[in-house]
Protein backbone atom coordinates (compact mmCIF):
# COMPACT_ATOMS: atom_id res chain seq x y z
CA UNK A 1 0.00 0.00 0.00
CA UNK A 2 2.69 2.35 -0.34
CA UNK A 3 2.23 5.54 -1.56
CA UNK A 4 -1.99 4.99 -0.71
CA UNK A 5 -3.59 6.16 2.69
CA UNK A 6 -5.31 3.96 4.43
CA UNK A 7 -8.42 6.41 4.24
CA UNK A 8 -7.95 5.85 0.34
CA UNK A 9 -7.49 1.78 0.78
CA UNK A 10 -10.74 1.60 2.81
CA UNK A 11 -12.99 3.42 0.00
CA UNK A 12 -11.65 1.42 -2.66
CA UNK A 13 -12.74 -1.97 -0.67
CA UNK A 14 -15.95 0.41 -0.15
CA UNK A 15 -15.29 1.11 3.86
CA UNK A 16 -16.15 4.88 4.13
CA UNK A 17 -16.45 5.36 0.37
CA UNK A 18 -18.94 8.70 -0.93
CA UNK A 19 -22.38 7.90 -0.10
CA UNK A 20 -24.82 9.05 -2.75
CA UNK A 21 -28.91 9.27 -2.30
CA UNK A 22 -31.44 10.73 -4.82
CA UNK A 23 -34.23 12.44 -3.42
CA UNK A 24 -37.35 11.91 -5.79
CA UNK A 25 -39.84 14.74 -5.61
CA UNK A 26 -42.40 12.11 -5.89
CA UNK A 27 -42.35 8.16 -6.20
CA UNK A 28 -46.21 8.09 -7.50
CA UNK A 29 -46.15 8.03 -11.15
CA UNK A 30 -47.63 6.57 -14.25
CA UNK A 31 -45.67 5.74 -17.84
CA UNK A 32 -44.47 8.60 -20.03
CA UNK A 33 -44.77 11.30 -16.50
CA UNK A 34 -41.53 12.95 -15.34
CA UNK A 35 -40.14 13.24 -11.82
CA UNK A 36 -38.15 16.19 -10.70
CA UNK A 37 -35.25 14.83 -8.04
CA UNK A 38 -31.97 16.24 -6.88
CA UNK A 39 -29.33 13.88 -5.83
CA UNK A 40 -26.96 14.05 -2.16
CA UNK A 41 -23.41 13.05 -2.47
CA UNK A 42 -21.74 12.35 1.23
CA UNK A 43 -17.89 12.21 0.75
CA UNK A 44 -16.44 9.20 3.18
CA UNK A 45 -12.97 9.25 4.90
CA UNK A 46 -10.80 10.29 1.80
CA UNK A 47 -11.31 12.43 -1.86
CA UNK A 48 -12.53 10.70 -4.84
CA UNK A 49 -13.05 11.34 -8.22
CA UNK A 50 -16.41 10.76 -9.17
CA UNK A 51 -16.09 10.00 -12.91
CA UNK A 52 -20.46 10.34 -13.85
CA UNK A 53 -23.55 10.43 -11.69
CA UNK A 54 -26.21 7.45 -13.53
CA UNK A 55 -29.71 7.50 -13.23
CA UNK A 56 -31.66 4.66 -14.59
CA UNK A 57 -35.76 3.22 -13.94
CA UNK A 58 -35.50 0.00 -13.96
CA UNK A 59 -37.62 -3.45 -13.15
CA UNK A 60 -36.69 -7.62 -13.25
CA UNK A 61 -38.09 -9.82 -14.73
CA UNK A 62 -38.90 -13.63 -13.99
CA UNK A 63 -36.52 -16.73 -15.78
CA UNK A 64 -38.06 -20.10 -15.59
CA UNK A 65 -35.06 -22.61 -16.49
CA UNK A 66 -34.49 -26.89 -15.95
CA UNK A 67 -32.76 -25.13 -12.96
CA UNK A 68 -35.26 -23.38 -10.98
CA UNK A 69 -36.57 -19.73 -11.24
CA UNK A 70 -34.41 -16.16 -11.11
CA UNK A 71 -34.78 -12.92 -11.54
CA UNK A 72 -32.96 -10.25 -14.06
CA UNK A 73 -33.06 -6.46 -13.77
CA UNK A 74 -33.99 -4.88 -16.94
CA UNK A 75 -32.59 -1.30 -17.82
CA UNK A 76 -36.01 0.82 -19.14
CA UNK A 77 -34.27 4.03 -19.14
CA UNK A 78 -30.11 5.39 -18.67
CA UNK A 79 -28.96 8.85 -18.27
CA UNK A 80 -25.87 10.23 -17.10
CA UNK A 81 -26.16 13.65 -14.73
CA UNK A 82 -22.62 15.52 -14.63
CA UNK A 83 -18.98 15.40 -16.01
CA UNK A 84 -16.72 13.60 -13.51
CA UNK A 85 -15.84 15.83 -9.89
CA UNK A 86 -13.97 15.37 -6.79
CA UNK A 87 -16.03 15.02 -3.55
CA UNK A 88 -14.11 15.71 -1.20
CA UNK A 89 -13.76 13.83 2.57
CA UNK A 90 -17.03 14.36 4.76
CA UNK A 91 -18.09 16.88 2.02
CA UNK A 92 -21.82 17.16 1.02
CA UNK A 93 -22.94 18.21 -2.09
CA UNK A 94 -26.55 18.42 -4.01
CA UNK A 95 -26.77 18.11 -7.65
CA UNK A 96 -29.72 18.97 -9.67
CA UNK A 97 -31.24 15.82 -11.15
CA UNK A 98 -33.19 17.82 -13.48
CA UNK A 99 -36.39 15.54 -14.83
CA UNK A 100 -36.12 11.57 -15.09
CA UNK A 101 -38.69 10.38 -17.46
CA UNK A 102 -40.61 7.47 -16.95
CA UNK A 103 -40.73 5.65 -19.93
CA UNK A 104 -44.58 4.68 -22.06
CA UNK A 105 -43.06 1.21 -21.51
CA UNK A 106 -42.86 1.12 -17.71
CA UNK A 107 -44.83 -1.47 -16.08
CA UNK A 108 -47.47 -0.74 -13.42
CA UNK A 109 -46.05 -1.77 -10.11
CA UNK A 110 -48.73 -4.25 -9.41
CA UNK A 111 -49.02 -8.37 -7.76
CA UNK A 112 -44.91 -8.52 -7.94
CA UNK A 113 -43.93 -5.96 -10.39
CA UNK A 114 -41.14 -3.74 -8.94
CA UNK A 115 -40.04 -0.58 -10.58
CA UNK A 116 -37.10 2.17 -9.44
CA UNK A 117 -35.11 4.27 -10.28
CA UNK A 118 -31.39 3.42 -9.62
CA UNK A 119 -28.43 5.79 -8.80
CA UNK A 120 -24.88 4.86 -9.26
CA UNK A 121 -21.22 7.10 -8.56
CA UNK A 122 -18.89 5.70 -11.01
CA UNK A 123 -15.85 6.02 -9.31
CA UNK A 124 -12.49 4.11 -10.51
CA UNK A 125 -10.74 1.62 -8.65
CA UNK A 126 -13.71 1.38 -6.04
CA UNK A 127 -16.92 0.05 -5.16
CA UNK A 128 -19.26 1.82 -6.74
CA UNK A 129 -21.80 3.66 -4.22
CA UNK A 130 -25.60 2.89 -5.13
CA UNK A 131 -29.01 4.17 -4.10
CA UNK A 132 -32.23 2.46 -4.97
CA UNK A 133 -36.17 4.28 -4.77
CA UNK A 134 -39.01 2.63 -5.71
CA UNK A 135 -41.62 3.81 -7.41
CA UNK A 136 -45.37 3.34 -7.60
CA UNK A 137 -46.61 2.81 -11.33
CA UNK A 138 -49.88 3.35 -11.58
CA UNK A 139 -51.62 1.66 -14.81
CA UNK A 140 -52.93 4.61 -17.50
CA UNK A 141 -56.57 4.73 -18.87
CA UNK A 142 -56.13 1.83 -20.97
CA UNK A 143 -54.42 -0.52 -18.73
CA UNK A 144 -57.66 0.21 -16.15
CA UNK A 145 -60.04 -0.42 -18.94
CA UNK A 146 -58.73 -3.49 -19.88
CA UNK A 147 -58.52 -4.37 -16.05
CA UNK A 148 -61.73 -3.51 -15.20
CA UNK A 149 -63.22 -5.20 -18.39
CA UNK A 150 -61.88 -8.72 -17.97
CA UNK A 151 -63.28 -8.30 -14.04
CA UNK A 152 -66.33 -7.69 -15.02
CA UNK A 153 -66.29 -11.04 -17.38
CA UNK A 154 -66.54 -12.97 -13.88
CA UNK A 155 -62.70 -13.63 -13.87
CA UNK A 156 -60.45 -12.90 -10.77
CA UNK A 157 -56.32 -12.04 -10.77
CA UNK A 158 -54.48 -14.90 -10.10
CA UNK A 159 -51.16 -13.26 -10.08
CA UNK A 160 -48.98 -10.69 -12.13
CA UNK A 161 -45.60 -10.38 -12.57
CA UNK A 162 -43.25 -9.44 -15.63
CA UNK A 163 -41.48 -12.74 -17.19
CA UNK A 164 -39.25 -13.59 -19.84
CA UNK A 165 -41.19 -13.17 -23.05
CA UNK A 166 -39.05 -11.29 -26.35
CA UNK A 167 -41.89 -12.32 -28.81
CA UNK A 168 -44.55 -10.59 -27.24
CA UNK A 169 -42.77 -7.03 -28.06
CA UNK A 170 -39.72 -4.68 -28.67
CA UNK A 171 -38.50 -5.52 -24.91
CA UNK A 172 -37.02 -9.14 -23.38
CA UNK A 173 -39.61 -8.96 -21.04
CA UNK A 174 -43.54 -8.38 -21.00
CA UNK A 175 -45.82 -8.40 -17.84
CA UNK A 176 -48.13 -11.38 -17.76
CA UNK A 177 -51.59 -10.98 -16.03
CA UNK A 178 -52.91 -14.22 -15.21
CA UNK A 179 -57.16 -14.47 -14.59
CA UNK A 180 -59.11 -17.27 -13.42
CA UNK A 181 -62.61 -17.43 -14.17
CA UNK A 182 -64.84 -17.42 -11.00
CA UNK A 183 -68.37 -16.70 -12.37
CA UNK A 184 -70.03 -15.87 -15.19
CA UNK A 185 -69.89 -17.93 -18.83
CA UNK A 186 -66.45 -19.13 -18.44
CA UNK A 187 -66.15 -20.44 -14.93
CA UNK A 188 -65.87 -24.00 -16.33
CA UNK A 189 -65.60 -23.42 -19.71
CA UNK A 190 -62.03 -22.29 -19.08
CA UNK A 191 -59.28 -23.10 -16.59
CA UNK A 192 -57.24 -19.40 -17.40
CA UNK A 193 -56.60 -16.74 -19.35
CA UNK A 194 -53.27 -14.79 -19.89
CA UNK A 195 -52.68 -11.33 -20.94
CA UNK A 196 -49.73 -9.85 -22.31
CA UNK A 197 -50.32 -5.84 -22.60
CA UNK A 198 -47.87 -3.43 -24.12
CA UNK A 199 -47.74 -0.14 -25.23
CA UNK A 200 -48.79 0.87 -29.02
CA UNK A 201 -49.70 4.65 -29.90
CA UNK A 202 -52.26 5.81 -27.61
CA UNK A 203 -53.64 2.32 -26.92
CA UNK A 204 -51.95 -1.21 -26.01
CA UNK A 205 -51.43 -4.41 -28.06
CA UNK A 206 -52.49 -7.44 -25.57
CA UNK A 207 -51.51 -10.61 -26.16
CA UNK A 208 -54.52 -13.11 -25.03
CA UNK A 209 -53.65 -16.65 -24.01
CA UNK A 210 -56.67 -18.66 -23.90
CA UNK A 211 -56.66 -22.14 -21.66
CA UNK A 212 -59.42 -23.76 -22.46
CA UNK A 213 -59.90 -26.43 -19.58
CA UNK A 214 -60.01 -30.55 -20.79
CA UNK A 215 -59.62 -29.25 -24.33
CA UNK A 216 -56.39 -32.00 -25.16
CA UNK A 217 -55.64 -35.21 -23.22
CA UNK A 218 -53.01 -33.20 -21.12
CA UNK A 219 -55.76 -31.65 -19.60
CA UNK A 220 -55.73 -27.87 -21.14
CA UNK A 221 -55.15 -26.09 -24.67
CA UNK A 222 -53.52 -23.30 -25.01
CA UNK A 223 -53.92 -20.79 -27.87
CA UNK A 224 -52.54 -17.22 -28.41
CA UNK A 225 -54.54 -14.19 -29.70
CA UNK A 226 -53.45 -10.62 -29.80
CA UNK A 227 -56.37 -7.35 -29.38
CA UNK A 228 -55.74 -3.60 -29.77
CA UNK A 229 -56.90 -1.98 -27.03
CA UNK A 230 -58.02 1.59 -28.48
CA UNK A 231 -60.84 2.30 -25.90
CA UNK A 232 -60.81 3.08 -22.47
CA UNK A 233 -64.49 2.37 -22.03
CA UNK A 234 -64.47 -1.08 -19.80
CA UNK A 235 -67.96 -2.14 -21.51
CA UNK A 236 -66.03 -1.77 -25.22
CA UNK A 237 -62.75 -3.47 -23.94
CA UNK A 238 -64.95 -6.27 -22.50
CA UNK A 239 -66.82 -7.04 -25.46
CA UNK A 240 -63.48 -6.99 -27.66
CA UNK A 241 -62.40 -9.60 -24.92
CA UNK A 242 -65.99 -11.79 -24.72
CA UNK A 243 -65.52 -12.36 -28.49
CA UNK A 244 -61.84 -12.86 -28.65
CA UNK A 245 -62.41 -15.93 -26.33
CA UNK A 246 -66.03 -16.85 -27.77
CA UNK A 247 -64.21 -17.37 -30.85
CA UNK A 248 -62.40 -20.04 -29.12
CA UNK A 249 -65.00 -21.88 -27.28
């Protein structure tokens, strides 16, 4: 270690390294909204050179594998705040984080959907400092209309969570929906239906997965449909949906 202070050893092994947090002016959002933040830096026990303050929303999605079941983060959004800077030791500094923009593609944070917005200090030859706040996503107009409509066909969520899924869309990733029918025309008729929403224009494209229950001799069969959802009238959504699976039936 010649030649290097201890106080610079530690922060390199990340023991009293710069602390950074980013202080969101709100956490309550939905896609394609903006959130004004600033971000703290704390330095720790010696200077560093900060090389780039990143800001990123980001979410995971699930991996089903022969091995079991993980879970990836998924980058929806990277910017990059200031040139590099020295923070000095046990100096505190505030840095205008300007608007982070919360991108049409975000999922709503709902069942096991996480979404946040991630802060990183690049700093060489150290641990990099982090600071994670999550954010509620709340689903737009045509996300609740689509919601609402498949409710009001007598089915119930079952769960929702974003998985693995390329085909369904521009992203590696789409959030799956999954409905059981507890009343109405389908409770028996069907053992589940799947939905697969993304963003397209002003509407979404929803990819429908239709398990129709007993229908092959492994019990189920599966078929995949895809809707625009232009409407955010529940009644309209519901009868695109009622036919889309009456079709099947």
């Amino acid at each position: 270690m010649e030649g290097v202070s201890m106080g610079k050893f530690l922060s390199r092994i990340g023991i009293g390294s710069a602390e950074v947090d980013t202080i969101l002016h709100s956490d309550t959002v939905q896609p394609g909204d903006t959130i004004e933040a600033h971000v703290e830096v704390e330095g720790g026990s010696a200077d560093q050179e900060v090389d780039e303050i990143e800001l990123a929303v980001m979410t995971r999605y699930e991996v089903e594998t022969d091995e079991g079941t993980s879970y990836h983060n998924e980058t929806l959004l990277e910017t990059e705040l200031t040139d590099g800077f020295t923070i000095e030791a046990g100096e505190e500094m505030t840095i205008d984080g300007g608007e982070i923009h919360v991108p049409e593609s975000t999922p709503p944070t709902i069942g096991k959907t996480q979404v946040w917005v991630a802060t990183g200090l690049d700093i060489d030859w150290s641990l990099d400092p982090t600071d994670e706040d999550h954010l509620e996503v709340q689903p737009g107009p045509y996300y609740s209309a689509l919601v609402e409509a498949v409710e009001s066909l007598g089915f119930a969520q079952r769960s929702v969570d974003n998985v693995k899924a390329s085909s369904f869309g521009p992203q590696t990733f789409a959030q799956e929906l999954e409905y059981k029918p507890t009343s109405g025309p389908y409770a028996g008729e069907l053992d589940e239906i799947e939905l697969f929403p993304s963003r397209q224009g002003d509407g979404l494209s929803v990819v429908v997965e239709v398990d129709k229950r007993g229908g092959s001799l492994f019990g189920s069969d599966e078929s995949h449909h895809r809707v625009t959802v232009d409407s955010t009238d529940p009644d309209v959504v519901a009868d695109q949906i009622s036919s889309l699976i009456d079709e099947q039936l």
